[in-house]
N, C-alpha and C. Protein backbone atom coordinates (compact mmCIF):
# COMPACT_ATOMS: atom_id res chain seq x y z
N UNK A 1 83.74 98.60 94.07
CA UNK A 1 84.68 97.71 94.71
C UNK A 1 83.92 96.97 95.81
N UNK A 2 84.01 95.61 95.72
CA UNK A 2 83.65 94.81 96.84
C UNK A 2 84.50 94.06 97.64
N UNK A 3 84.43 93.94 99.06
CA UNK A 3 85.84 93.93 100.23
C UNK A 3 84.50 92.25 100.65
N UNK A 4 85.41 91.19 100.79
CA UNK A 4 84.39 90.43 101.99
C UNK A 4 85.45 89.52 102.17
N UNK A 5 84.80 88.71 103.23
CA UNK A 5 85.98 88.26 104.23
C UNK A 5 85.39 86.61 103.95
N UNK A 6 85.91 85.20 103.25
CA UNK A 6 85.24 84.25 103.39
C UNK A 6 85.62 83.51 105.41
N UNK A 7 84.93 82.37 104.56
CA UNK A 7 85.04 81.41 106.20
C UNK A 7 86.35 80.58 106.23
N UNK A 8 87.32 80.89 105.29
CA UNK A 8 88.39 80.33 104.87
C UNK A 8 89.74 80.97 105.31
N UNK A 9 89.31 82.18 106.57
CA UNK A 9 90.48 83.37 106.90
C UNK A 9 90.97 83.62 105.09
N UNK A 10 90.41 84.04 104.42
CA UNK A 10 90.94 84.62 103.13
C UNK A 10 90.23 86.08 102.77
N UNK A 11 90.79 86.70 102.04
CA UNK A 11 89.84 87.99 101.87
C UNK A 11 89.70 88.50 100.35
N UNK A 12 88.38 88.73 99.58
CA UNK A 12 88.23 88.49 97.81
C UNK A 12 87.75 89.94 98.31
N UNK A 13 88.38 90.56 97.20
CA UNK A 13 88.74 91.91 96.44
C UNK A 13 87.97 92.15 95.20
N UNK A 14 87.27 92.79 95.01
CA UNK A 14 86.56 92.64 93.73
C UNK A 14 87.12 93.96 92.72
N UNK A 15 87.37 94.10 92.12
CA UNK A 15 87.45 95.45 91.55
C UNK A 15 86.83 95.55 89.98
N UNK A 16 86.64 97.11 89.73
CA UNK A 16 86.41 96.70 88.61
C UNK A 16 87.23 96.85 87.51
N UNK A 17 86.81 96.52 85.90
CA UNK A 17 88.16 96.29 85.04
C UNK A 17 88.41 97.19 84.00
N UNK A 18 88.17 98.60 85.41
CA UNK A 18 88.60 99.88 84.95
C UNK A 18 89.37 100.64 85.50
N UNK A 19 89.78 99.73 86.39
CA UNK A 19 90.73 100.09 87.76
C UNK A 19 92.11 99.81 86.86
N UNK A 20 93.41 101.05 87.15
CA UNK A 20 94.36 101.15 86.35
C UNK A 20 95.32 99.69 87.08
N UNK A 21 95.47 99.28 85.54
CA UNK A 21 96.73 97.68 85.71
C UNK A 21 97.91 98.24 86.34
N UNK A 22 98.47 99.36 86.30
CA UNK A 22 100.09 99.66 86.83
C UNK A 22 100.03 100.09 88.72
N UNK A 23 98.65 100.56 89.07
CA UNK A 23 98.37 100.89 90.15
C UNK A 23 97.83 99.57 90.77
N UNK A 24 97.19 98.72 89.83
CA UNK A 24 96.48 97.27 90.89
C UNK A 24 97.68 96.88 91.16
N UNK A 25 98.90 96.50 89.92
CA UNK A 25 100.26 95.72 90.51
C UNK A 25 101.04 95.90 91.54
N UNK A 26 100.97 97.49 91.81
CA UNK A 26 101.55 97.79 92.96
C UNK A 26 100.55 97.58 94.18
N UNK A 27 99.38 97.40 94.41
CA UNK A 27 98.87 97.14 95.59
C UNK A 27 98.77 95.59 95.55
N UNK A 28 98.93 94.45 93.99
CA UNK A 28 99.53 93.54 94.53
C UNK A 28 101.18 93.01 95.72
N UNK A 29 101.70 93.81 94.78
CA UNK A 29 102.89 93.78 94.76
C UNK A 29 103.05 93.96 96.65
N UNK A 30 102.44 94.96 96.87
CA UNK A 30 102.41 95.35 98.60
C UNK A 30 101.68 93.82 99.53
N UNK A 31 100.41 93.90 98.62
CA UNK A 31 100.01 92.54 99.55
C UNK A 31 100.72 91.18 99.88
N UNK A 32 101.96 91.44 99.03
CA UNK A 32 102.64 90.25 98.61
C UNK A 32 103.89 90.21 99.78
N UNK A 33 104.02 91.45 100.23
CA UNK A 33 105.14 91.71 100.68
C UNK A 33 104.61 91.51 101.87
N UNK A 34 103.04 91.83 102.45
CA UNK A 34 103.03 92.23 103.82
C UNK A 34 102.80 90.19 103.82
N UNK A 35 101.95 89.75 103.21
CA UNK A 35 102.16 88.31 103.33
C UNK A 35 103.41 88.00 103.64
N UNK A 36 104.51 88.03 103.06
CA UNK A 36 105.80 87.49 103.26
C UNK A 36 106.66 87.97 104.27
N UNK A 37 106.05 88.97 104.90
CA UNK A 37 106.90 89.55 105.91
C UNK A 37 106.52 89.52 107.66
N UNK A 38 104.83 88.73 107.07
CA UNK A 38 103.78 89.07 108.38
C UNK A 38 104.70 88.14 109.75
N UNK A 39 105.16 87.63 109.41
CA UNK A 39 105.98 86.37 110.57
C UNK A 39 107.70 87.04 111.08
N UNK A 40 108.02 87.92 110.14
CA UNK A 40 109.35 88.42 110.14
C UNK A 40 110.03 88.86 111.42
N UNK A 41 110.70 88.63 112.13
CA UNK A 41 111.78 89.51 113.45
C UNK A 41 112.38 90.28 113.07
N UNK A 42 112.83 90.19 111.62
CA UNK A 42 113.77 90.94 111.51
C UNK A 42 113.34 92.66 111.71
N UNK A 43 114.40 93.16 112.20
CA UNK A 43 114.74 94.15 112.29
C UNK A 43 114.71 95.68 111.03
N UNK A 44 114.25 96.58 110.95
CA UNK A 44 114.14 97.47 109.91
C UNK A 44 115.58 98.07 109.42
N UNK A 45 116.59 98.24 110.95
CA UNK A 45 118.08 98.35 110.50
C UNK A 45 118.88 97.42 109.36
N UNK A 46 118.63 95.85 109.81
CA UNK A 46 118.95 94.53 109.46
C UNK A 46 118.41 94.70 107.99
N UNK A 47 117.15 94.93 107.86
CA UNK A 47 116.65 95.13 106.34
C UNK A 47 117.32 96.20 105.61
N UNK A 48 117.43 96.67 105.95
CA UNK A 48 118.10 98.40 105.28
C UNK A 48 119.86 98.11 105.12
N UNK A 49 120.65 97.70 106.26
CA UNK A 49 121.59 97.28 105.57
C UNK A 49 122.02 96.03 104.81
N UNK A 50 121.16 95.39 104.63
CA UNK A 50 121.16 93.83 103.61
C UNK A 50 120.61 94.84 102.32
N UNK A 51 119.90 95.57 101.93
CA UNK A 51 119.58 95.79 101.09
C UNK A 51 121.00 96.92 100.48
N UNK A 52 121.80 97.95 101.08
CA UNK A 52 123.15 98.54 101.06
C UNK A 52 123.86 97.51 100.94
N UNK A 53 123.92 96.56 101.27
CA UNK A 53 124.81 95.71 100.68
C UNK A 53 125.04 94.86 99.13
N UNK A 54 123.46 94.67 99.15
CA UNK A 54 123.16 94.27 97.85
C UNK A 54 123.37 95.11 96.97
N UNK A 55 122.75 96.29 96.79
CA UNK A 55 122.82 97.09 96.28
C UNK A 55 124.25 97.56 95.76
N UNK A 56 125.15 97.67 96.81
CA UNK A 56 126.81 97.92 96.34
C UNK A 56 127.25 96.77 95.62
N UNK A 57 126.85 95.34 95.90
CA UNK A 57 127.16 94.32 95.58
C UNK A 57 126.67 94.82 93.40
N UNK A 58 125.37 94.94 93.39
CA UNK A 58 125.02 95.02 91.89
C UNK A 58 125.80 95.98 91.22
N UNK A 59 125.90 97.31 91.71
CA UNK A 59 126.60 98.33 91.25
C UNK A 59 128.30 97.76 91.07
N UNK A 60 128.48 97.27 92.34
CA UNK A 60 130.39 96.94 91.91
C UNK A 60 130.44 96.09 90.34
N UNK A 61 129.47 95.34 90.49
CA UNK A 61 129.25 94.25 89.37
C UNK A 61 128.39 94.65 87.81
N UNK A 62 128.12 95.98 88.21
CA UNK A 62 127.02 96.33 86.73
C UNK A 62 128.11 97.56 86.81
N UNK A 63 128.63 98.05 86.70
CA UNK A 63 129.80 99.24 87.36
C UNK A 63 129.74 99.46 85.52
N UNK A 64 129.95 98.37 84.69
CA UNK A 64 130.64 99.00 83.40
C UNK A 64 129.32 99.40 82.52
N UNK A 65 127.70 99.19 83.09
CA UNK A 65 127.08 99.26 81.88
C UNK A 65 126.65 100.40 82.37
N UNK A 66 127.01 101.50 82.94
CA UNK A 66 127.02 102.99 82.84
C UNK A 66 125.35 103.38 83.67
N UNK A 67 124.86 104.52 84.32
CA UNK A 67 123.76 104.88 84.57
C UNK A 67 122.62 104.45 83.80
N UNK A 68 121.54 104.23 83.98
CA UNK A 68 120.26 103.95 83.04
C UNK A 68 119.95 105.35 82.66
């Protein structure tokens, strides 16, 4: 694995292409989040109940297609 930092404030990841696809997605998946969140105020309460809300919101509305 190679880590370097260009002159572009960007940062290239090298890995190699034996590194497991279901484990890289999730450390995309994280980088993606801390990008999108790096500016955020919000609050961890504020996040947690928007997400209880949603969440009841899908369930009231998926209610008939039973547990997965």
């Amino acid at each position: 694995m190679l880590i370097e930092r260009t002159n572009s404030d960007s940062i290239i990841i090298t890995l190699p292409s034996s590194v497991d696809k279901f484990g890289l997605q999730r450390l995309i998946d994280y980088a993606k989040y801390l990008e999108a969140t790096a500016k955020s105020k919000a609050k961890q309460a504020d996040v947690d109940k928007l997400a209880d809300e949603v969440n009841a919101a899908w369930w009231a509305k998926n209610r008939k297609r039973g547990v997965a």
